[in-house]
C-alpha atoms as a PDB file:
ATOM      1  CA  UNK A   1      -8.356  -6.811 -22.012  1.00  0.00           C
ATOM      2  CA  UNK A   2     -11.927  -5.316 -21.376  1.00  0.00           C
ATOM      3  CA  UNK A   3     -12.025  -1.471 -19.896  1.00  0.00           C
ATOM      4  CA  UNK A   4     -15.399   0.085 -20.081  1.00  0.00           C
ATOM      5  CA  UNK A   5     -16.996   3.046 -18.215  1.00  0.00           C
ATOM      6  CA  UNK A   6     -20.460   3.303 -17.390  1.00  0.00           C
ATOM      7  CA  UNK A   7     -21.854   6.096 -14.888  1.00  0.00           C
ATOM      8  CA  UNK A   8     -18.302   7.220 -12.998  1.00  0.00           C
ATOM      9  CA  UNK A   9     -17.588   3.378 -12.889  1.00  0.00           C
ATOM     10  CA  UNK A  10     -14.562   1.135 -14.622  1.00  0.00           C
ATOM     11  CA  UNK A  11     -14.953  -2.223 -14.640  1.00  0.00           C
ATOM     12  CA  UNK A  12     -11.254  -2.959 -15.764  1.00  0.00           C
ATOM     13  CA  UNK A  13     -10.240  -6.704 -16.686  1.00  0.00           C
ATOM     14  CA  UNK A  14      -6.834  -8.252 -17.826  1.00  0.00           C
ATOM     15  CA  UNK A  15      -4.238 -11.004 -17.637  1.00  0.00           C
ATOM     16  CA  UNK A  16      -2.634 -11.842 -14.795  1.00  0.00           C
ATOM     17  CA  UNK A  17       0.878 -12.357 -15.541  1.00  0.00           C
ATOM     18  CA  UNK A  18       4.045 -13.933 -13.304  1.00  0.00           C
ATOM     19  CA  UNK A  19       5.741 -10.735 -13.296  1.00  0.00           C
ATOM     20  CA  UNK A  20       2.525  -8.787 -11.796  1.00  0.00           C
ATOM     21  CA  UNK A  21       2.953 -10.752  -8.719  1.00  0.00           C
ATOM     22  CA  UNK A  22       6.909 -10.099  -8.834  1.00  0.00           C
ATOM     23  CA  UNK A  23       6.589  -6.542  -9.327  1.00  0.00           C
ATOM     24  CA  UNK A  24       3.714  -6.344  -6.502  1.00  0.00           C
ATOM     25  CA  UNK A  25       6.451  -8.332  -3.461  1.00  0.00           C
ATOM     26  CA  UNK A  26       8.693  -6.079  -5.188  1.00  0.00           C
ATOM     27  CA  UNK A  27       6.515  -3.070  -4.653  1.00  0.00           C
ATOM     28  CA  UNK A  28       5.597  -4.436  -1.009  1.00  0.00           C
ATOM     29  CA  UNK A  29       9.396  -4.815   0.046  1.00  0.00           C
ATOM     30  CA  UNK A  30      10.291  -1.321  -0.962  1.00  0.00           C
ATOM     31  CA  UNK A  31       7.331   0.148   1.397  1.00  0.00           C
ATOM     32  CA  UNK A  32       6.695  -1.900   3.805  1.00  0.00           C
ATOM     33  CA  UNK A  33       9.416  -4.938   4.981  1.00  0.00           C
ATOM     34  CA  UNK A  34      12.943  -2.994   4.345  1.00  0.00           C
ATOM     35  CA  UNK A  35      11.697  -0.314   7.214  1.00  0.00           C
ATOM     36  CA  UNK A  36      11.271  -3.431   9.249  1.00  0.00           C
ATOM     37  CA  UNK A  37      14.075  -5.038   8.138  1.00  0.00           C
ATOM     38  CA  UNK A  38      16.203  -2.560   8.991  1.00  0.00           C
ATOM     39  CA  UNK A  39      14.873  -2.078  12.485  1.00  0.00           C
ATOM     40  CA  UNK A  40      14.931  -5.952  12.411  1.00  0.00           C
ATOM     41  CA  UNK A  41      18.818  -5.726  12.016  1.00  0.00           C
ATOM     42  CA  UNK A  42      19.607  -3.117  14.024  1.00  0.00           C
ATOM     43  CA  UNK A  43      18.445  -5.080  17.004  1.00  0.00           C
ATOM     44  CA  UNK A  44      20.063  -8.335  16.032  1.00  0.00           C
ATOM     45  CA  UNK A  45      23.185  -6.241  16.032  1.00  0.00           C
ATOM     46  CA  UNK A  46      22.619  -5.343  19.428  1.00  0.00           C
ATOM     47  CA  UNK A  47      21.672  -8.343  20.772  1.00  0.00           C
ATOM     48  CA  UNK A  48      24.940  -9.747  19.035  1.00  0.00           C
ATOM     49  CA  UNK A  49      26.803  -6.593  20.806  1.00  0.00           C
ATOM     50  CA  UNK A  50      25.424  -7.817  24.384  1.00  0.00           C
ATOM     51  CA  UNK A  51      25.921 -11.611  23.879  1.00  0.00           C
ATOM     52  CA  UNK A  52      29.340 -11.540  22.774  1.00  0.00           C
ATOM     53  CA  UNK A  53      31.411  -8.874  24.273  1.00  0.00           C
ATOM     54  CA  UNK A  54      34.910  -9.576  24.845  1.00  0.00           C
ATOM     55  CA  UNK A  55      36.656  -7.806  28.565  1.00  0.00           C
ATOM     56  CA  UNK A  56      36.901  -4.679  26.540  1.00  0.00           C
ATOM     57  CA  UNK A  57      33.174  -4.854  25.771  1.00  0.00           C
ATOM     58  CA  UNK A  58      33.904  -5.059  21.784  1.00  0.00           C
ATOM     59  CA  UNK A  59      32.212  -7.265  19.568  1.00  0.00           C
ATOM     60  CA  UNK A  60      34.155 -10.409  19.764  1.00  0.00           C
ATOM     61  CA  UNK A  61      34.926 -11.470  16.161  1.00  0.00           C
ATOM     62  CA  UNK A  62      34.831  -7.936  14.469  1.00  0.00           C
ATOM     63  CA  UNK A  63      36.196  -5.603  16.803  1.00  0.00           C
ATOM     64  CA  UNK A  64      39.565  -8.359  17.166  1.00  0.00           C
ATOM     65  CA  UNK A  65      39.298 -10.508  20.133  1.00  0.00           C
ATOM     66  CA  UNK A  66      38.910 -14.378  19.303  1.00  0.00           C
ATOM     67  CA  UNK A  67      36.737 -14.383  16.601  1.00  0.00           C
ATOM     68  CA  UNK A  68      35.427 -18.267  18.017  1.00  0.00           C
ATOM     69  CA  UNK A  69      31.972 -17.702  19.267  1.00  0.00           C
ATOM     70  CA  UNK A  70      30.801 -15.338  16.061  1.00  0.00           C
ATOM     71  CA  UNK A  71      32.350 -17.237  13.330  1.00  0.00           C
ATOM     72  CA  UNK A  72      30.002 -19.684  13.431  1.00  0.00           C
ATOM     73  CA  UNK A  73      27.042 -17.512  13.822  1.00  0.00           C
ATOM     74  CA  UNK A  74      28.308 -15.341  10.563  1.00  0.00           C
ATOM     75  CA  UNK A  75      28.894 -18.358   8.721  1.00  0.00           C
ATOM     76  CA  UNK A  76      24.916 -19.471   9.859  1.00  0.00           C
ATOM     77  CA  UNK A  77      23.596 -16.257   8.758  1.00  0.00           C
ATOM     78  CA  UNK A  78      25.570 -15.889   5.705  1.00  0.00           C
ATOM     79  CA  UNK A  79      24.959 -19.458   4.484  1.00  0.00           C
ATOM     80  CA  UNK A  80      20.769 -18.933   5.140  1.00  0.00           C
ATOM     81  CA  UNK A  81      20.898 -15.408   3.321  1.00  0.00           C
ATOM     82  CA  UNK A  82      21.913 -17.377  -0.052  1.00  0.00           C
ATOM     83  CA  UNK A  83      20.293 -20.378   0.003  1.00  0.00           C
ATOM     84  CA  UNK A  84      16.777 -19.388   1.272  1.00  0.00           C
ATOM     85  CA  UNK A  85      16.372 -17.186  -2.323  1.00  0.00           C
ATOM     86  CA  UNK A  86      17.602 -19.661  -4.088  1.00  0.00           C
ATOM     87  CA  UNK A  87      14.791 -22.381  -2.235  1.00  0.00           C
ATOM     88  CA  UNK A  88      12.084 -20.012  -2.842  1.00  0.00           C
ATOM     89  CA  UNK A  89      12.423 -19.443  -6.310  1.00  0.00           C
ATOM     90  CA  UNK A  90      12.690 -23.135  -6.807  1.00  0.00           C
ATOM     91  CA  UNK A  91       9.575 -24.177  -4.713  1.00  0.00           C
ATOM     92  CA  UNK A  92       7.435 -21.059  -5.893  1.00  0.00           C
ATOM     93  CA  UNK A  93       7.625 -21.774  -9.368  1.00  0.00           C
ATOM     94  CA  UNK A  94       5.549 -25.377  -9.668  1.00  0.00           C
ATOM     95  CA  UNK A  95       2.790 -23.344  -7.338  1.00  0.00           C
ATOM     96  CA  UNK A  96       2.674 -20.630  -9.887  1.00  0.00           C
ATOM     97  CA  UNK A  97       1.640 -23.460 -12.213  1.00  0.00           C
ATOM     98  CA  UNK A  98      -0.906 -25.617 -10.787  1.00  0.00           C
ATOM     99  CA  UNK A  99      -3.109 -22.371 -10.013  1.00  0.00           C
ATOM    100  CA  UNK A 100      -5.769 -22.359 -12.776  1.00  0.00           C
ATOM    101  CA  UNK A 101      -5.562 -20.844 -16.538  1.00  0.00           C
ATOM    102  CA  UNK A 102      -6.190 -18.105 -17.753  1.00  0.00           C
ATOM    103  CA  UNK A 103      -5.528 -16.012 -15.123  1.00  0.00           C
ATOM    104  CA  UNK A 104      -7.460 -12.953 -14.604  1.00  0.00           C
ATOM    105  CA  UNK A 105      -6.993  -9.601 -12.496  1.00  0.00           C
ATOM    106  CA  UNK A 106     -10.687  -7.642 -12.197  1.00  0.00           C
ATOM    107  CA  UNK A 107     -11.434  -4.864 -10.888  1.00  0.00           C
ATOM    108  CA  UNK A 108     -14.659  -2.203 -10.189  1.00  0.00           C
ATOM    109  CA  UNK A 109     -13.214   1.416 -10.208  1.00  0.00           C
ATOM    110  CA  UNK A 110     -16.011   3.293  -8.485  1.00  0.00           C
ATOM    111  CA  UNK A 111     -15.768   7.516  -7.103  1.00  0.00           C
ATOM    112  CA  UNK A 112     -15.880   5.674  -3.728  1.00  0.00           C
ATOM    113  CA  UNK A 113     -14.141   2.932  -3.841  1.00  0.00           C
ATOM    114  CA  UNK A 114     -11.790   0.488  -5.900  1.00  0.00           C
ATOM    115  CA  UNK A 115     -12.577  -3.755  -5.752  1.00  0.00           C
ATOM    116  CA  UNK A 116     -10.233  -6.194  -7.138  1.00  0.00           C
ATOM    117  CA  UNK A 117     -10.385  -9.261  -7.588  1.00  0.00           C
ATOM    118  CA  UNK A 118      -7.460 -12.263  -8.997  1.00  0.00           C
ATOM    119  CA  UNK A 119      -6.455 -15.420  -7.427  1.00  0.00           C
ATOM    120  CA  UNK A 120     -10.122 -16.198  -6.230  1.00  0.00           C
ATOM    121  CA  UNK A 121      -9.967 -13.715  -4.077  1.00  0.00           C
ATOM    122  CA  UNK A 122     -11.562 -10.104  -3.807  1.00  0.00           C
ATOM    123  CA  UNK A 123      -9.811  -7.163  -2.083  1.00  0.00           C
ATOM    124  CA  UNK A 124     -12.091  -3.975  -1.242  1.00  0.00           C
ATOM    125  CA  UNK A 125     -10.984  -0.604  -0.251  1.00  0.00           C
ATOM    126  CA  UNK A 126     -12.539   2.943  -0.081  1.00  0.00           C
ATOM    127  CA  UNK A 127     -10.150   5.790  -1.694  1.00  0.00           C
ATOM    128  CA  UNK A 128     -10.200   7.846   1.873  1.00  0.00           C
ATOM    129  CA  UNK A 129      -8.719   4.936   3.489  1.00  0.00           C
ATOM    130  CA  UNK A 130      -5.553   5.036   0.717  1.00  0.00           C
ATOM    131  CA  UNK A 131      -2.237   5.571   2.144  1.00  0.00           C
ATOM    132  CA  UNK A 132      -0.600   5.362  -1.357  1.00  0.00           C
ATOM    133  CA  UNK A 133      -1.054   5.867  -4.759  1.00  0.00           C
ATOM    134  CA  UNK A 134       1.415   6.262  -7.165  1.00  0.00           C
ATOM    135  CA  UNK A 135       2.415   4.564 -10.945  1.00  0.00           C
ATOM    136  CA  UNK A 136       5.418   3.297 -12.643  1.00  0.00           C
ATOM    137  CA  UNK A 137       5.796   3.155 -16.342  1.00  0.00           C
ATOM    138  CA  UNK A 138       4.015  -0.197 -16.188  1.00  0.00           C
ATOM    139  CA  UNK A 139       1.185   0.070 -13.488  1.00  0.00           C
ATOM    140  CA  UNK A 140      -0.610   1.891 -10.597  1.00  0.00           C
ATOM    141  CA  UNK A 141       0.059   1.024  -7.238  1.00  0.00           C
ATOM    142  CA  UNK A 142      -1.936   1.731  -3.882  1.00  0.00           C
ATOM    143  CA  UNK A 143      -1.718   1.128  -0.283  1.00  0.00           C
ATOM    144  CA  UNK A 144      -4.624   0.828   1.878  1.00  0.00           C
ATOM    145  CA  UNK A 145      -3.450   0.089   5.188  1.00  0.00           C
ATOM    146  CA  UNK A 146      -1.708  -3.259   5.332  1.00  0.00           C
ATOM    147  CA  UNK A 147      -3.466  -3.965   1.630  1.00  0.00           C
ATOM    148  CA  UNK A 148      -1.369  -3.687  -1.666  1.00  0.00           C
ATOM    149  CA  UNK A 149      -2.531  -3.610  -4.847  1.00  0.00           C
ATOM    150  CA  UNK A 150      -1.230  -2.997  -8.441  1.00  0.00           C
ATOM    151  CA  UNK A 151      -3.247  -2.863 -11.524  1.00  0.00           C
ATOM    152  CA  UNK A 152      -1.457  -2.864 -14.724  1.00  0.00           C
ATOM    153  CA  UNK A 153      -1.546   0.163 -17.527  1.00  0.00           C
ATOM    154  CA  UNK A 154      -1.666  -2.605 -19.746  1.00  0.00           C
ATOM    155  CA  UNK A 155      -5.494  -2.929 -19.277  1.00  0.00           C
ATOM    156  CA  UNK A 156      -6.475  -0.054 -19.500  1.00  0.00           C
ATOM    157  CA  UNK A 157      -7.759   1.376 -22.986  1.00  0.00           C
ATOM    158  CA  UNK A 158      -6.249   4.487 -24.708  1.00  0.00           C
ATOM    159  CA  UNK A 159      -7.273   7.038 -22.731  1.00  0.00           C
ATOM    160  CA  UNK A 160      -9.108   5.075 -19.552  1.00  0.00           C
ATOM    161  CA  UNK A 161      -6.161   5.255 -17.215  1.00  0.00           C
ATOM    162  CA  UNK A 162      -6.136   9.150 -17.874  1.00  0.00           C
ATOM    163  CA  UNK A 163      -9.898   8.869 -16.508  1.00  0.00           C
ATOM    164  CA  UNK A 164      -8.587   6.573 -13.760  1.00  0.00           C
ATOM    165  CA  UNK A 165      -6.051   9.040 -12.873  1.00  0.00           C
ATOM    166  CA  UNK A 166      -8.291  11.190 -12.672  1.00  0.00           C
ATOM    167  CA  UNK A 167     -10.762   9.764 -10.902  1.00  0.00           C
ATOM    168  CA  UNK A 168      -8.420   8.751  -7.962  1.00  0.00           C
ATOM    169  CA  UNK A 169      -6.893  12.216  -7.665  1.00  0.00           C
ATOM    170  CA  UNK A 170     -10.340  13.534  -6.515  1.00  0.00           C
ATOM    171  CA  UNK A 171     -11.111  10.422  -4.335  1.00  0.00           C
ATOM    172  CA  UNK A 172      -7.644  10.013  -2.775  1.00  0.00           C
ATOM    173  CA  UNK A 173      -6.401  11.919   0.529  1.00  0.00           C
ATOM    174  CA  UNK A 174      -3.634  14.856  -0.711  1.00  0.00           C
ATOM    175  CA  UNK A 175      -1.039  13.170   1.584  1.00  0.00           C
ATOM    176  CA  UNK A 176      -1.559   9.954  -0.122  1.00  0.00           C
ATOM    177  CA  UNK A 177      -1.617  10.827  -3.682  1.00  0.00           C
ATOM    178  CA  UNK A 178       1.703  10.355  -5.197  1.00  0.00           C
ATOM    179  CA  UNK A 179       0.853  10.631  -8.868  1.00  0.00           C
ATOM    180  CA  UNK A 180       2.711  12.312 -11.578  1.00  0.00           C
END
């Protein structure tokens, strides 16, 4: 783990563990896919409401009727919502492990501007484009648009992520800036 400041600048450096990425989908699901999801559902409700009414126009399976046509459906939809976690975790782990050792999350911590790079790829974003930036007990998190990105406290050497705070306050839009 390698923090070191030089002219307004961190070039921060550390691990890249499994439960960065978790906590990152995690982090993405809570602020980004449940809004959708939820509109997502809503919808499918409906639709479910206006291909299935009964003669009373009730949902035909919930609301009493013969329960025939929606049984199946339910019993579709239940079946996928277990066993597609379930796949994922199975499938995702061997990928997690074929992707190269030791794993490292970098990033340059400018007054402008924050790049990161981890997985071979690099991820640029100025701070007045930030839609988000807050922290958790274990990291800081920020939104830029559709881009997420996390950096863990862990890196960060006694006393640089009180300059990092610090230096994002100033750089980040008031709406945006959710630290404590």
């Amino acid at each position: 783990m390698l923090v070191s400041a030089v002219m307004n600048q961190i070039d921060f450096r550390t691990d890249h563990r499994l439960n960065d990425t978790i906590a990152l989908q995690f982090f993405v699901l809570r602020h980004h896919l449940l809004r959708r999801g939820l509109i997502l559902a809503v919808f499918m409700l409906g639709g479910l409401v206006v291909a299935h009414p009964d003669e009373r126009g009730a949902l035909v399976g919930f609301a009493g009727g013969s329960g025939a046509k929606c049984r199946p459906l339910c019993g579709d939809l239940s079946g996928r919502a277990c066993c597609h976690p379930c796949h994922r975790a199975d499938h995702g782990d061997p990928a997690w492990r074929r992707l190269s050792k030791p794993r490292q999350i970098r990033a340059t911590i400018t007054a402008d501007s924050i790049t990161l790079q981890k997985d071979g790829f690099s991820y640029g974003a100025r701070w007045s484009d930030a839609n988000l930036l807050t922290e958790n007990p274990n990291a800081f998190l920020m939104k830029f648009n559709q881009l997420y990105m996390r950096l863990p406290k862990r890196g960060f050497a006694p006393g640089e992520a009180a300059q990092f705070r610090a230096l994002a306050s100033t750089a980040v839009p008031t709406a945006a800036n959710r630290l404590r």
